[in-house]
Protein backbone atom coordinates (compact mmCIF):
# COMPACT_ATOMS: atom_id res chain seq x y z
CA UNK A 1 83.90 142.82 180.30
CA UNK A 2 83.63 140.60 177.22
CA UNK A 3 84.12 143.51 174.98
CA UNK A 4 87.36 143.95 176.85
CA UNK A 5 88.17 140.37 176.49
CA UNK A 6 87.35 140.14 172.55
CA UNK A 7 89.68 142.92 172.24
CA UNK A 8 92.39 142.12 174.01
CA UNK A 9 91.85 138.20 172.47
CA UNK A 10 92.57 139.98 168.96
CA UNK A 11 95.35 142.48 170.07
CA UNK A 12 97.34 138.95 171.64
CA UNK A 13 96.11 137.55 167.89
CA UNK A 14 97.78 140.02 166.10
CA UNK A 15 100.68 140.55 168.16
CA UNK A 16 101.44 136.77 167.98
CA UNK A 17 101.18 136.78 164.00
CA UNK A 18 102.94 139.74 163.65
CA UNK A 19 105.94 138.27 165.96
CA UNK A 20 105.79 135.43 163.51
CA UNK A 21 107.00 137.23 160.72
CA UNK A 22 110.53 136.83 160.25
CA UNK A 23 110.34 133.47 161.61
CA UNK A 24 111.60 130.56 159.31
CA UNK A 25 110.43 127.06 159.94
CA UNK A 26 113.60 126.20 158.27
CA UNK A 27 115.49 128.07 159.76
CA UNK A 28 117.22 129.75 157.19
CA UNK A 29 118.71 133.02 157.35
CA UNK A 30 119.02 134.58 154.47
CA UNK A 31 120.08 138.30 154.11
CA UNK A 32 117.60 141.16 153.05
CA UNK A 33 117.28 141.65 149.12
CA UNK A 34 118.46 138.16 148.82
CA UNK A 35 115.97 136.49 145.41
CA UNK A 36 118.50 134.37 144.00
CA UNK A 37 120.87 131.29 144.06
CA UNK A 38 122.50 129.41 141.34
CA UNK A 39 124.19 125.86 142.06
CA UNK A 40 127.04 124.95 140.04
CA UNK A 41 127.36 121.56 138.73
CA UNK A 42 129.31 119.78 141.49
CA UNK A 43 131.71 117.55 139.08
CA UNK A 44 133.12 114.07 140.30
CA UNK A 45 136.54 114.02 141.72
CA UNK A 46 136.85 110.94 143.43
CA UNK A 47 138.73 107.95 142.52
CA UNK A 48 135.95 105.97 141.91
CA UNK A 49 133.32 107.20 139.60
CA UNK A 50 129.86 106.08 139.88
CA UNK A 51 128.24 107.60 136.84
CA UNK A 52 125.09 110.02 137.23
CA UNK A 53 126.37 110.87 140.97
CA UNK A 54 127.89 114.66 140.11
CA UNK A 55 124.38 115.48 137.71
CA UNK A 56 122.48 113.56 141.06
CA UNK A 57 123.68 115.75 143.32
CA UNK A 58 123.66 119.08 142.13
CA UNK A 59 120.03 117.91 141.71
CA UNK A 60 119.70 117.22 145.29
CA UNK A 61 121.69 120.20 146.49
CA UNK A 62 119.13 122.35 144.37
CA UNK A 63 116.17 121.10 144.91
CA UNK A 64 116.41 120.99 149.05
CA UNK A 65 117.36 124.82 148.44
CA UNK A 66 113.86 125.40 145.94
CA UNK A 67 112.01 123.53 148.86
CA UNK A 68 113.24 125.08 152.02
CA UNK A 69 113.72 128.44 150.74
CA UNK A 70 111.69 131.25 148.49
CA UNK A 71 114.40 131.89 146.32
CA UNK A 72 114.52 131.78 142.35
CA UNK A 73 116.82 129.28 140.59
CA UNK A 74 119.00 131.07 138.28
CA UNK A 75 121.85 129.99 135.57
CA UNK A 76 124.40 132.88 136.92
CA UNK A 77 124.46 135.81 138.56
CA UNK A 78 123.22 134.52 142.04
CA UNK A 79 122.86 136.20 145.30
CA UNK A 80 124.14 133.01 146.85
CA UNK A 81 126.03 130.98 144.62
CA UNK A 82 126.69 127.09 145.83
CA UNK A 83 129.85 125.37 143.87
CA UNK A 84 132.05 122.66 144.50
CA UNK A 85 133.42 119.01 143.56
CA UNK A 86 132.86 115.20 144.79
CA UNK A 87 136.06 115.06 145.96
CA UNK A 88 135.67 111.12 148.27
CA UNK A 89 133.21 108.40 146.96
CA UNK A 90 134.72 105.31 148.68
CA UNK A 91 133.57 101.33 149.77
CA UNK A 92 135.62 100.12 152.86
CA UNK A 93 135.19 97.59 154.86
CA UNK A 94 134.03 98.43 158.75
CA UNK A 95 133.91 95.18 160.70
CA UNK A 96 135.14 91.43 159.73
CA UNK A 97 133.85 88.21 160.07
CA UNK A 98 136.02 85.00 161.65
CA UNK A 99 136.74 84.01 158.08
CA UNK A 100 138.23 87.47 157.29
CA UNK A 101 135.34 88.68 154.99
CA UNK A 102 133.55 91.89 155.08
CA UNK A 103 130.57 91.59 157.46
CA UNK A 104 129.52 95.27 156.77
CA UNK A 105 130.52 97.72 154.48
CA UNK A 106 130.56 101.74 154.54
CA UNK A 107 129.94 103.76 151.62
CA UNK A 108 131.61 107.20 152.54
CA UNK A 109 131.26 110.24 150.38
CA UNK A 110 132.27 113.93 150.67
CA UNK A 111 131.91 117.27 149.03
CA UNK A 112 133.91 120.55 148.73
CA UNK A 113 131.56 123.28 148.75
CA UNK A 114 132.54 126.70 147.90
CA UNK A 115 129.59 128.93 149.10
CA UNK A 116 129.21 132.81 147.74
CA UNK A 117 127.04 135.45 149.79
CA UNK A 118 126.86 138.81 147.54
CA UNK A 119 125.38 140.23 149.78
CA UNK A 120 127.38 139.55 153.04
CA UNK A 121 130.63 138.64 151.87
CA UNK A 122 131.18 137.42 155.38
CA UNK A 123 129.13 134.58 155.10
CA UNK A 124 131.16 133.20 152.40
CA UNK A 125 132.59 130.10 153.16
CA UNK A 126 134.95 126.87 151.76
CA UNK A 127 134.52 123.51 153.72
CA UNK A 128 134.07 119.95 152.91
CA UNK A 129 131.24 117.87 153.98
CA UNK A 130 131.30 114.19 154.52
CA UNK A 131 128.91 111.23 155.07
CA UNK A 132 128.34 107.35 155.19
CA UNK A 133 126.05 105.13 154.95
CA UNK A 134 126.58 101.07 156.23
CA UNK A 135 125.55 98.25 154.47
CA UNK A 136 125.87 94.31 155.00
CA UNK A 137 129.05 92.96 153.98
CA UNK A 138 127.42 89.99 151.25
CA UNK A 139 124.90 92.49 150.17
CA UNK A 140 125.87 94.51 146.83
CA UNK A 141 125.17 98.18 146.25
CA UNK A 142 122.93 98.20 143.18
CA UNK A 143 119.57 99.07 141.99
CA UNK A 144 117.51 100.00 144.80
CA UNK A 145 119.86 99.47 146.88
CA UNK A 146 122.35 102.01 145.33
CA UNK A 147 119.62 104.39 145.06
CA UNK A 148 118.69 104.05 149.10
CA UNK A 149 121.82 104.29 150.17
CA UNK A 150 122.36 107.63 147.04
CA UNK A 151 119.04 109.06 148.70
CA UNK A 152 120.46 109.12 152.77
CA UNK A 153 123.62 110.65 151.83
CA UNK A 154 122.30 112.86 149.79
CA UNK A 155 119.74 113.73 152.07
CA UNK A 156 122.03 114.59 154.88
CA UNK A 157 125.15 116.21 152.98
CA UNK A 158 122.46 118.58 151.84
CA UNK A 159 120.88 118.91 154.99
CA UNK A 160 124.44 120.20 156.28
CA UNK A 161 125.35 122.14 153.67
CA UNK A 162 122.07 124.12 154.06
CA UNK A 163 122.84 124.31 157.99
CA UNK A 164 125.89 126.03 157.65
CA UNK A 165 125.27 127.86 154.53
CA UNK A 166 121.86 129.57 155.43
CA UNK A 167 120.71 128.43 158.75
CA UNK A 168 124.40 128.67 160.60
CA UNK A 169 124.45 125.79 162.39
């Protein structure tokens, strides 16, 4: 009986971490024969230019894809080929105080992204992405604070641009 049991205990094993494989805890899904992606610099657009954001960005955008994917960085010729422009990068105020000042603030930015699948042209794809990020009204958006607020929207226009690129969310 427990020579039954060790061997079944190993088939279940095996059967589990073979039904494993084509998981991704990322959730990408990325065609078969797909190595490659390239990300063209994303260039700024918007009527206010913050300098460093375009270069900071691309950077971003590539290295979430080098993290959350096994594909090779290359300079052209991609499988998947990311491109696009900062086309919003915008301060408004979002509430007021009684003495008609800004009691918070919203950074808003957004990105066209052009996305190219060689290898299922049906995946390709234009759409823009946008995100904010709130701030207090007498507070001012530099240094560390710039580069917190650079960080979350970076974080999360990535984020989506993955989702609907390669995980098709």
């Amino acid at each position: 009986m427990t020579k039954f049991l060790k061997l079944f205990s190993i088939l279940a094993a095996f059967v589990l971490v073979s039904g494993c494989g084509f998981y991704s805890f990322t959730g990408a899904s990325i065609p078969p024969g797909t190595k490659t992606f390239q990300v063209n610099y994303f260039q700024n657009n918007a009527l206010l230019i913050e300098p460093g954001l375009d270069r900071d960005f691309t950077n971003a955008l590539t290295d979430l894809l080098l993290n959350q994917t096994n594909l090779e960085l290359v300079k052209s010729g991609g499988d998947l080929i990311y491109e696009g422009e900062i086309t919003e990068y915008r301060i408004s105020p979002t509430t007021a105080t009684a003495n008609n000042t800004a009691a918070q603030n919203r950074l808003t930015m957004s990105v066209n992204v052009r996305f190219y699948n060689s290898k299922n042209e049906e995946d390709n794809l234009e759409q823009r992405f946008t995100f904010f990020y709130d701030y207090a009204g007498n507070q001012q958006l530099i240094g560390s604070d710039k580069d917190t607020a650079h960080e979350e929207l970076f974080e999360r226009l990535t984020q989506d641009i993955f989702n609907a690129t390669l995980a098709k969310w």
